[in-house]
Protein backbone atom coordinates (compact mmCIF):
# COMPACT_ATOMS: atom_id res chain seq x y z
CA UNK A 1 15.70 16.72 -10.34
CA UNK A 2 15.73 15.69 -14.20
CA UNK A 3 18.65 14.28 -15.68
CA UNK A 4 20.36 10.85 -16.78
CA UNK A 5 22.37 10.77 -14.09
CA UNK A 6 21.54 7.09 -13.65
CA UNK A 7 23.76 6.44 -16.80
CA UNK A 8 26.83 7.91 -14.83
CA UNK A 9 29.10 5.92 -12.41
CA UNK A 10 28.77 5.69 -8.69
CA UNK A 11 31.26 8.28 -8.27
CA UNK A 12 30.53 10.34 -10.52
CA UNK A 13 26.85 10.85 -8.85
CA UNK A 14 28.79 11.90 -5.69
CA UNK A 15 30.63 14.03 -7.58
CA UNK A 16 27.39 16.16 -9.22
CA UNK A 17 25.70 15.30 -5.52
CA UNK A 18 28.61 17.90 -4.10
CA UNK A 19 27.57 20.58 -6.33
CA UNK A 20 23.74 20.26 -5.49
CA UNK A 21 23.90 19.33 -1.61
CA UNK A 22 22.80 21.30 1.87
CA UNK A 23 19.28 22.44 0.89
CA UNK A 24 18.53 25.57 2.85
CA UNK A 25 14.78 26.24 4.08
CA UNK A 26 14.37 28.68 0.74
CA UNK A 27 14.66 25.43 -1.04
CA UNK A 28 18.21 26.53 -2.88
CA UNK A 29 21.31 25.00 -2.26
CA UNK A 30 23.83 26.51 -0.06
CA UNK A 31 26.44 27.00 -2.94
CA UNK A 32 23.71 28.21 -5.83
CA UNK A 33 25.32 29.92 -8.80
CA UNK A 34 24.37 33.23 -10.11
CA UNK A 35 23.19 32.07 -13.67
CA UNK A 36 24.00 34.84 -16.55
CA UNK A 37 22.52 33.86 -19.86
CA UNK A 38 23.49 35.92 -22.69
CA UNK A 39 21.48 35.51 -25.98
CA UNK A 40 23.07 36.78 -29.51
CA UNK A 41 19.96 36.91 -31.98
CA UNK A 42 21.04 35.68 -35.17
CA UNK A 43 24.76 34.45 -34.70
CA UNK A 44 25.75 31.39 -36.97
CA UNK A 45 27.89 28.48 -35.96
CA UNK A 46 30.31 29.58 -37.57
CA UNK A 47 31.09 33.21 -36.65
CA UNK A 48 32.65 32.97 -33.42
CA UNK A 49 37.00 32.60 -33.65
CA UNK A 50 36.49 29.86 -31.42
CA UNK A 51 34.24 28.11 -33.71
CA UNK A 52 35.79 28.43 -36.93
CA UNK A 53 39.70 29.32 -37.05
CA UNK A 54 38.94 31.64 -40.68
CA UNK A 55 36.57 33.75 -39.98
CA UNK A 56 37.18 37.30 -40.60
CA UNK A 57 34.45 38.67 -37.34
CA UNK A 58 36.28 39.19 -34.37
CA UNK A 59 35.07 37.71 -31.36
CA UNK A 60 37.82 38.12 -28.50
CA UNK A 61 35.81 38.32 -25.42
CA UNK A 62 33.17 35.25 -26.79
CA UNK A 63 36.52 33.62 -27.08
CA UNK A 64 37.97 34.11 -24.28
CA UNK A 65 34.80 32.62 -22.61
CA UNK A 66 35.29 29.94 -24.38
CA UNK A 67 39.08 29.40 -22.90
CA UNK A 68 37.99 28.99 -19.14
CA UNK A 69 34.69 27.26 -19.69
CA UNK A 70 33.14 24.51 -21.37
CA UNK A 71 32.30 24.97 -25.43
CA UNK A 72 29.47 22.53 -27.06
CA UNK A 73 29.76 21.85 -30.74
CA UNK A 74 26.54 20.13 -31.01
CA UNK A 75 24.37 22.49 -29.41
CA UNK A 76 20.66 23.79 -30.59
CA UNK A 77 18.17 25.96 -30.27
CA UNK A 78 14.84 25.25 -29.82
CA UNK A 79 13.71 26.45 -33.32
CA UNK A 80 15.20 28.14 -36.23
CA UNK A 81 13.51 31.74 -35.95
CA UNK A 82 13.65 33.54 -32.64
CA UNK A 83 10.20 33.52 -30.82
CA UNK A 84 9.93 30.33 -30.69
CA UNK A 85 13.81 29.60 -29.09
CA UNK A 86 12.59 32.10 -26.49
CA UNK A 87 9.76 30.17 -25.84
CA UNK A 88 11.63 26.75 -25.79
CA UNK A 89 14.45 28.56 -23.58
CA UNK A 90 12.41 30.01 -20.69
CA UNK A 91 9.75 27.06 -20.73
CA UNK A 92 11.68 24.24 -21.31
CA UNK A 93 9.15 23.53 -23.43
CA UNK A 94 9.30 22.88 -27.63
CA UNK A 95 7.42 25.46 -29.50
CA UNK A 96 5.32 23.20 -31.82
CA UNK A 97 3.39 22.28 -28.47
CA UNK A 98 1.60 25.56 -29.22
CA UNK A 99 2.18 25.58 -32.56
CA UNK A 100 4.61 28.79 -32.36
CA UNK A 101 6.58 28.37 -35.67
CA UNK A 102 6.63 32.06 -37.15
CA UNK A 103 7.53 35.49 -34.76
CA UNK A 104 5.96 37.58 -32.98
CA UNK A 105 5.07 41.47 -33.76
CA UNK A 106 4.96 44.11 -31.34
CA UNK A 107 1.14 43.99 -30.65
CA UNK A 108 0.96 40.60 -30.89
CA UNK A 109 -0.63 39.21 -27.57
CA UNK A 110 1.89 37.13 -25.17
CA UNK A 111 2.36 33.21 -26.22
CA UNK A 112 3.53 32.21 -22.54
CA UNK A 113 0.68 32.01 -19.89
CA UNK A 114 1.09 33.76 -16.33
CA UNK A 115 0.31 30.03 -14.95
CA UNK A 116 3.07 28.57 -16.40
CA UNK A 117 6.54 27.94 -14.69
CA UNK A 118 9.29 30.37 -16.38
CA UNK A 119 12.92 29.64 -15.82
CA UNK A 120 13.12 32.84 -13.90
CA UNK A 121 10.08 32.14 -11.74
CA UNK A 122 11.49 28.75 -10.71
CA UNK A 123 14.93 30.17 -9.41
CA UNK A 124 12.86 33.24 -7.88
CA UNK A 125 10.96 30.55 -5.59
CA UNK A 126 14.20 29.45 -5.04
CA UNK A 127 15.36 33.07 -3.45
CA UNK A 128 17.12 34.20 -6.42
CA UNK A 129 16.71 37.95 -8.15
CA UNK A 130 16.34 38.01 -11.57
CA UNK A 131 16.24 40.00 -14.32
CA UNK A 132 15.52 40.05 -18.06
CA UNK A 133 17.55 42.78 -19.53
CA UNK A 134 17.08 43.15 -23.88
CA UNK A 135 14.65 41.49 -26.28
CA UNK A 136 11.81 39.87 -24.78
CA UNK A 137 9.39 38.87 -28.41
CA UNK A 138 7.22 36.69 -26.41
CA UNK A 139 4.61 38.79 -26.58
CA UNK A 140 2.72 41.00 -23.96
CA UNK A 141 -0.47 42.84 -23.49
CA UNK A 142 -0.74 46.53 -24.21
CA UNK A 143 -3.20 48.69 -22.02
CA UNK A 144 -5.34 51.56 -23.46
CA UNK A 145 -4.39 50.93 -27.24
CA UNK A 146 -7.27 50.33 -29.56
CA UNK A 147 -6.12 50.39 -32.85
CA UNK A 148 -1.87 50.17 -32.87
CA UNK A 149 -0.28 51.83 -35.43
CA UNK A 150 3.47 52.73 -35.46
CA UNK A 151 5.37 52.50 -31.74
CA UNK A 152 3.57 52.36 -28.67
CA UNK A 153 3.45 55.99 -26.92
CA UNK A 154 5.68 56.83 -24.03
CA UNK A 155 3.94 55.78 -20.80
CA UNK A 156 2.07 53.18 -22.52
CA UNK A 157 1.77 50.22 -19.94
CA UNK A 158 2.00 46.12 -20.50
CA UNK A 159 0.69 43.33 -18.59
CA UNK A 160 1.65 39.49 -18.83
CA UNK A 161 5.28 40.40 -19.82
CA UNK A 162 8.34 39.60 -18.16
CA UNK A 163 7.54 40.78 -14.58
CA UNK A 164 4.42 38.30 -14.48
CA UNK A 165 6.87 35.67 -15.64
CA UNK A 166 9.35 35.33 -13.13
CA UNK A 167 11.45 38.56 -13.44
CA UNK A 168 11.85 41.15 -10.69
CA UNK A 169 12.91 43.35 -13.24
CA UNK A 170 12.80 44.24 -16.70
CA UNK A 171 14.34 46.71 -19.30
CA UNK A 172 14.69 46.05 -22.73
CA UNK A 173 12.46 46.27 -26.27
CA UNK A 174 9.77 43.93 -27.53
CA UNK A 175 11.71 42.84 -30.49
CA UNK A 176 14.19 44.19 -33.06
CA UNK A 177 11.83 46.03 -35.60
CA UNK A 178 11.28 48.53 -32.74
CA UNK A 179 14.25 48.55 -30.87
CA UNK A 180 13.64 52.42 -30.35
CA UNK A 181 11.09 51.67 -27.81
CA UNK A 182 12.23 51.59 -24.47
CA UNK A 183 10.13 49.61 -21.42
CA UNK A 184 11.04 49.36 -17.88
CA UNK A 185 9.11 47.36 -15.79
CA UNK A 186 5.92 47.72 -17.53
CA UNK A 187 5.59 50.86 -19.20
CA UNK A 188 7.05 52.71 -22.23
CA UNK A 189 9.50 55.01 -20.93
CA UNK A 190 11.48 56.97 -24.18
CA UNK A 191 11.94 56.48 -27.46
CA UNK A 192 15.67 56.30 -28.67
CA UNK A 193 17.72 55.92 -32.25
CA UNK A 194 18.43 52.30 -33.30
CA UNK A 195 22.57 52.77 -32.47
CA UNK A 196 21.44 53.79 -28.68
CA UNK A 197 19.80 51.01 -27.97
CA UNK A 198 22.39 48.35 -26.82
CA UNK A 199 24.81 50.51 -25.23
CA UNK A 200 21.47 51.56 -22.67
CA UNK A 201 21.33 47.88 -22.71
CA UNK A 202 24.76 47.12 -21.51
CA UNK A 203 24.76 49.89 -18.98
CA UNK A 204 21.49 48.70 -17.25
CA UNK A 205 22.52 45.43 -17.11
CA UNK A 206 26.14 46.79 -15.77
CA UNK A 207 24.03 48.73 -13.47
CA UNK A 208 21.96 45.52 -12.04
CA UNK A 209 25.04 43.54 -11.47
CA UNK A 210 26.67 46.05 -9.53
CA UNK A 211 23.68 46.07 -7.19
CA UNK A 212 23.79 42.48 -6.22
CA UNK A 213 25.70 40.77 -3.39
CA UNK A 214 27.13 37.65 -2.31
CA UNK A 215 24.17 36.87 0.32
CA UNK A 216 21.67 36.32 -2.82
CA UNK A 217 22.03 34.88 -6.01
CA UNK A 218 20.68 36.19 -9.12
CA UNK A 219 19.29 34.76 -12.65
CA UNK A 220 20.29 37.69 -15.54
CA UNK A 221 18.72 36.70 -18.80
CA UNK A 222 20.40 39.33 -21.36
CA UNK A 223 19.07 38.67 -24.73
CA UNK A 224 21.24 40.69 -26.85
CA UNK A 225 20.21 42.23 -30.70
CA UNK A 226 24.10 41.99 -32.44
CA UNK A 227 24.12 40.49 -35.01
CA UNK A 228 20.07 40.49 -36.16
CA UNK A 229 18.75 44.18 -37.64
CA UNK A 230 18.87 46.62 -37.30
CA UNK A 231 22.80 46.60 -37.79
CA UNK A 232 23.29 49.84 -35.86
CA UNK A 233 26.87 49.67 -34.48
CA UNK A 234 27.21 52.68 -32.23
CA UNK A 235 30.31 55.59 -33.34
CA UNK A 236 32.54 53.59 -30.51
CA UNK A 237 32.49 50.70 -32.92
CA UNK A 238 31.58 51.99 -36.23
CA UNK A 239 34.58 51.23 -38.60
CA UNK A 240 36.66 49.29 -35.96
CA UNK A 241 35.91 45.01 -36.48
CA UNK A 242 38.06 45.83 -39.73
CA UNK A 243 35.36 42.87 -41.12
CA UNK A 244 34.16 44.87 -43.98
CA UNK A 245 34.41 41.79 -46.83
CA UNK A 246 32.10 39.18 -44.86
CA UNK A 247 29.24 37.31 -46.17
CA UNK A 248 26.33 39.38 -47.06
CA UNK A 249 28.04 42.40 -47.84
CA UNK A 250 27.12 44.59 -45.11
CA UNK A 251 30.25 46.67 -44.42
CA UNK A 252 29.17 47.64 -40.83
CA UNK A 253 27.75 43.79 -40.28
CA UNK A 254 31.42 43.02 -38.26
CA UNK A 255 31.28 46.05 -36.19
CA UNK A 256 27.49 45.09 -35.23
CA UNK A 257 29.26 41.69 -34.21
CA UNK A 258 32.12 43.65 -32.58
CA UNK A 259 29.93 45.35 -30.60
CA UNK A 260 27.60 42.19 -29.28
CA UNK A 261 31.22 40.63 -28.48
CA UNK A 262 32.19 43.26 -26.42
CA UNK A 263 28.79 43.88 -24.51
CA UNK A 264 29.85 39.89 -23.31
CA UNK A 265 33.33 41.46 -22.48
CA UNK A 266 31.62 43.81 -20.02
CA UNK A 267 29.00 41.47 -18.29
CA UNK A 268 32.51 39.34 -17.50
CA UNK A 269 34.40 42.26 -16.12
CA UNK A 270 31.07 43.16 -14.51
CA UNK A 271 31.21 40.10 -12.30
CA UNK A 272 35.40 40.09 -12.09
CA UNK A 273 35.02 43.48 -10.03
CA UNK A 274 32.09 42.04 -7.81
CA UNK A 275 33.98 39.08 -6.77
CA UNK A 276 31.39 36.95 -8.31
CA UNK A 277 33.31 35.11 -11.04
CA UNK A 278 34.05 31.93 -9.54
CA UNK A 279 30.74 30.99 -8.60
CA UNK A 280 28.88 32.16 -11.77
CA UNK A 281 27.24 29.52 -13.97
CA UNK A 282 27.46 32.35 -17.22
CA UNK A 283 25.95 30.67 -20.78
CA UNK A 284 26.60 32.50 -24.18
CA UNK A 285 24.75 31.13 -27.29
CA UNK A 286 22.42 32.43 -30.34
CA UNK A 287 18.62 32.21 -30.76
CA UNK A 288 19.37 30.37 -34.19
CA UNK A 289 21.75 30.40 -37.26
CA UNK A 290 23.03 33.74 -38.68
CA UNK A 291 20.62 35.44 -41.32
CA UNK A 292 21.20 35.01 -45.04
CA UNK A 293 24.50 33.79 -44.13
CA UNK A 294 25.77 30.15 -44.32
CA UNK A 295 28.91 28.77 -43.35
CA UNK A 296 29.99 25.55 -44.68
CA UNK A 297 29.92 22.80 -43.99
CA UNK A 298 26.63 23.36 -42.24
CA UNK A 299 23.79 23.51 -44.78
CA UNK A 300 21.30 26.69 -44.74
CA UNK A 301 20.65 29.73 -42.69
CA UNK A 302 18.35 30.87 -40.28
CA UNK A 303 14.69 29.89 -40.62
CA UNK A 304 15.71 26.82 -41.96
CA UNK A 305 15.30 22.97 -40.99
CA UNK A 306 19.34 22.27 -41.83
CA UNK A 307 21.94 22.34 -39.10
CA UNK A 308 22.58 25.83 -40.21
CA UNK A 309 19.14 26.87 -39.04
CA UNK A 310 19.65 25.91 -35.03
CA UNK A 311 23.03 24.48 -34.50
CA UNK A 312 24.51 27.01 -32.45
CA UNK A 313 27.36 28.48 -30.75
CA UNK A 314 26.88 27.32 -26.93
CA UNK A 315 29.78 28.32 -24.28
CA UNK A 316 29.55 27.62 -20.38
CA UNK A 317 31.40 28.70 -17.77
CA UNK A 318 31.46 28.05 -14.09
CA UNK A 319 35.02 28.44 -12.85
CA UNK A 320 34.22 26.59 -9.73
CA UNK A 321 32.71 23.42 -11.55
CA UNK A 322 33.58 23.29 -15.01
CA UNK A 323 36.99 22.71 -16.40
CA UNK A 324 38.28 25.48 -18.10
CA UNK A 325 39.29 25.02 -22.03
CA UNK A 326 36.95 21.99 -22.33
CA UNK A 327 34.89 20.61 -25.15
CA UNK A 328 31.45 18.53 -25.24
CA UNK A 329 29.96 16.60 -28.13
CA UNK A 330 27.02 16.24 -26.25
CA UNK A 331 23.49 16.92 -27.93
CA UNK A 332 21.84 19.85 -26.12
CA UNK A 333 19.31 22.05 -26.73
CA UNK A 334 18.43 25.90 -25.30
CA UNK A 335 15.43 24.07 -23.60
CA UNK A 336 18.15 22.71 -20.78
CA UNK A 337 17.78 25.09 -19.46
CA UNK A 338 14.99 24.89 -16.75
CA UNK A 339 16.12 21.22 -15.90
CA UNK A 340 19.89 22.00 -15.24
CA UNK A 341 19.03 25.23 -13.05
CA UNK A 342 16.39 22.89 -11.18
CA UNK A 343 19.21 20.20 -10.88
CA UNK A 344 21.79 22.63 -10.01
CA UNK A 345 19.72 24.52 -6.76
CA UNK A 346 17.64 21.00 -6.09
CA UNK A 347 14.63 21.84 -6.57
CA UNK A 348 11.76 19.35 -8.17
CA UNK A 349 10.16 20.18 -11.26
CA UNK A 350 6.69 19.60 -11.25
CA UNK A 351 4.88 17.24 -14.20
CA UNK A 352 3.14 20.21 -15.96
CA UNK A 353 6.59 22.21 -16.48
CA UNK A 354 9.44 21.74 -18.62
CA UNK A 355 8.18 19.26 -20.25
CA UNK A 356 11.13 18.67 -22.87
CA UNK A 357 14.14 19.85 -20.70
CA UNK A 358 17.07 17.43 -19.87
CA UNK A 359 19.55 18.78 -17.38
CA UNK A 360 23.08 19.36 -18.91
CA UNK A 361 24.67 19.29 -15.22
CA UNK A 362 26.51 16.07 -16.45
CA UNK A 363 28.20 17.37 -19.65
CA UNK A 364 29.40 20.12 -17.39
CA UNK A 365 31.00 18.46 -14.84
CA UNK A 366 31.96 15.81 -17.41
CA UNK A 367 30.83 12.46 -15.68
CA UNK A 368 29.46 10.86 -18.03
CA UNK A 369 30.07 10.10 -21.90
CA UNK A 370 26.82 8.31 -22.92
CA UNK A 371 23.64 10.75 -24.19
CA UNK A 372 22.22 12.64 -21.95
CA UNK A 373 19.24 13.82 -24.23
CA UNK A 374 17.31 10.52 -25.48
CA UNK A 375 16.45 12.68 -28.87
CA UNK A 376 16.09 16.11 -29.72
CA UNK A 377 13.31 17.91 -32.04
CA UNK A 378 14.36 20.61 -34.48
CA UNK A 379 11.24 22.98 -36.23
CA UNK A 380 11.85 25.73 -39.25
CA UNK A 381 9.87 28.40 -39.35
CA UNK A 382 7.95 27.05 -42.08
CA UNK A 383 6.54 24.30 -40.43
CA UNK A 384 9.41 21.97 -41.45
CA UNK A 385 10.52 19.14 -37.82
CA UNK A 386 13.18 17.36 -37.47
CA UNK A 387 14.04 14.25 -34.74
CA UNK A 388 17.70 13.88 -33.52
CA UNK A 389 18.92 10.91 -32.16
CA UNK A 390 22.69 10.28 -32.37
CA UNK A 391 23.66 10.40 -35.80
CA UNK A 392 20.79 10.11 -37.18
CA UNK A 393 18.37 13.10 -38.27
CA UNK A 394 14.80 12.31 -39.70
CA UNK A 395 13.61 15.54 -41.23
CA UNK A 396 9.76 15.73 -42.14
CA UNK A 397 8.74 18.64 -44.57
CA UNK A 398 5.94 20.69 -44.22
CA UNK A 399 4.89 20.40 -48.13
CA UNK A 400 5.51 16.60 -47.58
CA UNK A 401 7.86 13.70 -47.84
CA UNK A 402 10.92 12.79 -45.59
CA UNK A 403 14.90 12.50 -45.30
CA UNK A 404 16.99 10.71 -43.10
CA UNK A 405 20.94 11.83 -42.59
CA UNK A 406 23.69 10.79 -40.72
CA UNK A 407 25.13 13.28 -39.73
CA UNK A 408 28.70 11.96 -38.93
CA UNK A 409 29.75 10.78 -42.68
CA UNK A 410 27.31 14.22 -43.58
CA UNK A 411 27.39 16.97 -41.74
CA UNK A 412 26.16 19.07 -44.81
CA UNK A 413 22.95 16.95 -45.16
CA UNK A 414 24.31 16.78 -48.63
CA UNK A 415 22.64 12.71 -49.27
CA UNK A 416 18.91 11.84 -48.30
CA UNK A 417 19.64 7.92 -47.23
CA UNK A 418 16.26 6.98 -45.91
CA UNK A 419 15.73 4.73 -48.64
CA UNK A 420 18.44 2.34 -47.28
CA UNK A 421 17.79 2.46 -43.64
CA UNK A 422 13.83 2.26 -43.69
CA UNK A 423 14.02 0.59 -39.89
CA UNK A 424 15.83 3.89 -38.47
CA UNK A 425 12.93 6.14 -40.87
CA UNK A 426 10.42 3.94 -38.55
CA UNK A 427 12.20 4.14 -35.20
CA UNK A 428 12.86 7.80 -35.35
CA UNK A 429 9.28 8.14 -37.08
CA UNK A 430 7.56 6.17 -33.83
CA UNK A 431 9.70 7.95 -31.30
CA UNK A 432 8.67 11.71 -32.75
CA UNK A 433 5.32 10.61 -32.94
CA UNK A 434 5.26 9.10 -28.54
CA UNK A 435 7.28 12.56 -27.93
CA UNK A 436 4.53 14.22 -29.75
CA UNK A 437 1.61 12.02 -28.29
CA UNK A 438 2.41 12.14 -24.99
CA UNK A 439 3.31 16.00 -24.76
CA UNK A 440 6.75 15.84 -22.92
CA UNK A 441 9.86 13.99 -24.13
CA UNK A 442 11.42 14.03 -20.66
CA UNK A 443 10.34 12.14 -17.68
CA UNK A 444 6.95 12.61 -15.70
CA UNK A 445 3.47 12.44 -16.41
CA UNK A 446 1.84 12.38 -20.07
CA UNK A 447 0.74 15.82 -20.82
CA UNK A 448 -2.44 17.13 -22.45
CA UNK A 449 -1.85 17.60 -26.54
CA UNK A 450 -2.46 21.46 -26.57
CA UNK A 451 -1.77 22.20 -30.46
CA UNK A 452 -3.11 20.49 -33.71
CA UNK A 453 -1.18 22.29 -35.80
CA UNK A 454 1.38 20.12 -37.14
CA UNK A 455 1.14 16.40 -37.35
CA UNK A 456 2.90 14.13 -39.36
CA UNK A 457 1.51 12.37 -42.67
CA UNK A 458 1.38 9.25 -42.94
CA UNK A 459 3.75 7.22 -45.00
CA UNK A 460 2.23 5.82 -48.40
């Protein structure tokens, strides 16, 4: 297990101890979760009702969520763009370790190896199902095509996707500039128009739910495409968010929202008719910031190295464990994953795995109030990383030079103070570069550097 429990009190490690106890001989614990992660692609900070009290999307069933679980307002993903936040998400792993700072195409060969430990593969090993359900852009490898051009034929076949990865099963696209091509398992299997997409999505997913059972518990990863493009609201919700004014005018840019809102609505009735509510750990965030659409005060967009590049929307909820209507200022990051799921069934991580994942087990059950992530490293698409640490962000740009922020008098990263704090430049500059050295910024082993691509300059 990988936290900083240590930090907590006596009792309050008994407490988390009586979520994670009884080990059975599959190596899971005796009251494991089902685990429901549900990934919007593109959805800024602000967007959500629960989020920001003005905003003119309607998000009822995101905020409802939000109402009986646990909602983060410092919560990140792994990078700006969305390939590498997928990678950072099922690895537990930061991107710029393979210096994966742009996305993926459709031919594009996979980024994650089979020999590498997947979220999903860890809780399968731990006698879960699981299933990966949407938008996979982590690459795969096509069989039988030469020269690609255009969509991949129907019955064309992949290899080192999501089924050598840990997933039992998968149905979904390869990203969202071909969202018309269908896969199950590991073949192409129709082609369909952009609006049909999600609602096959939904249904599948329904579907897989409603073939589970209390004896097993499952892992369903369901990365969404509302609100990224295509926006291709289907005729049930075309016209209906009434958000026809928003930033970006895009009249049907609401609906799309609508739409991703409600597919969350129907995963949670989903598990309400199978009895499996209570004792379902279910996660709803975004890959990164919303597209060409900033929301003050957060600086930027997507792709960029401001807060409104990967500071996220992040909801949990766990009826059994986590109190309902809460709120955590704790740092996180999408690459929690692996470590809270290992944490949460008891299983070990090994040294070569999850190398930058800190379990968030202790912001959920709230026992503790001191850090649970020692830092946390931001990248923009560009090439552009930033360190975290408290209230302090270091940013270090590509094209060269620095700025520090404090992010609690400047949430807007409005004033670069590094001048007049040159001892936290060097403190956050040393940490970034032992994080970077030693290939992990969680416990365990030193890990072999594996990309050159990015290193920092040093100071004049």
């Amino acid at each position: 297990m990988r936290s900083n429990l240590p930090l907590c009190s006596a009792s309050a490690w008994l407490l988390a101890s009586l979520v994670v106890s009884t080990t059975l001989g599959s190596g899971r614990s005796a009251q494991s979760p089902n685990i429901v992660y549900v990934l919007f692609d593109d959805m800024g900070y602000g967007e959500p009702g629960c989020y920001r009290t003005d905003t003119k999307l309607k998000t009822p069933n995101i905020d409802r969520l939000a109402a009986r679980g646990m909602r983060f307002t410092d919560a990140h993903s792994a990078s700006s763009v969305c390939t590498p936040t997928r990678y950072g998400l099922l690895t537990g792993r930061y991107p710029l370790r393979i210096g994966q700072f742009g996305v993926l195409t459709s031919y594009d060969p996979p980024i994650i190896p089979e020999s590498r430990l997947t979220v999903a593969s860890l809780l399968r090993q731990n006698g879960y199902d699981t299933a990966c359900i949407g938008k996979w852009h982590l690459g795969m490898k096509w069989e039988n095509i030469v020269k690609p051009k255009g969509s991949p034929p129907i019955g064309s076949r992949i290899s080192s996707g999501p089924n050598q990865l840990g997933f039992d099963y998968f149905y979904g696209f390869t990203h969202a500039r071909d969202i018309g091509t269908i896969i199950e398992q590991d073949r192409v299997t129709e082609h369909v128009q952009e609006h049909r997409n999600q609602p096959l999505m939904i249904a599948k997913a329904i579907e897989w739910i409603g073939k589970r059972d209390q004896e097993k518990p499952f892992f369903l990863y369901f990365p969404m495409c509302p609100p990224h493009t295509p926006i291709a609201p289907s005729d049930e919700f075309d016209g209906k968010s009434g958000a026809t004014d928003i930033i970006g005018n895009d009249p049907k840019y609401g609906d799309w929202v609508f739409q991703g809102d409600h597919m969350l609505g129907q995963l949670l009735d989903a598990l309400d008719r199978k009895g499996f509510t209570k004792n379902t750990l279910i996660i709803a965030t975004a890959d990164n910031g919303a597209a060409k659409r900033a929301y003050p005060p957060l600086r930027a967009e997507k792709a960029s190295i401001y807060e409104g590049g990967h500071r996220v929307p992040f909801i949990a909820s766990w009826p059994a464990t986590i109190r309902a209507g809460s709120v955590s200022d704790q740092t996180i990051c999408h690459n929690d994953l692996m470590a809270t799921c290992a944490e949460i069934i008891g299983a070990k991580l090994p040294d070569d795995s999850a190398e930058d994942s800190i379990s968030i087990l202790p912001a959920l059950l709230e026992t503790t109030r001191q850090p649970i992530r020692e830092a946390t490293i931001h990248q923009s698409a560009g090439g552009d990383i930033a360190i975290r640490q408290g209230k302090w962000k270091l940013t270090f740009f590509k094209q060269g030079g620095h700025a520090l922020y404090d992010l609690d008098h400047d949430i807007g990263e409005t004033a670069n103070i590094a001048g007049q704090h040159p001892e936290i430049v060097q403190t956050l500059r040393d940490l970034l570069e032992k994080h970077t050295r030693e290939g992990r910024s969680s416990p365990g082993k030193p890990q072999p550097l594996e990309s050159a691509a990015w290193r920092l300059k040093k100071p004049k």
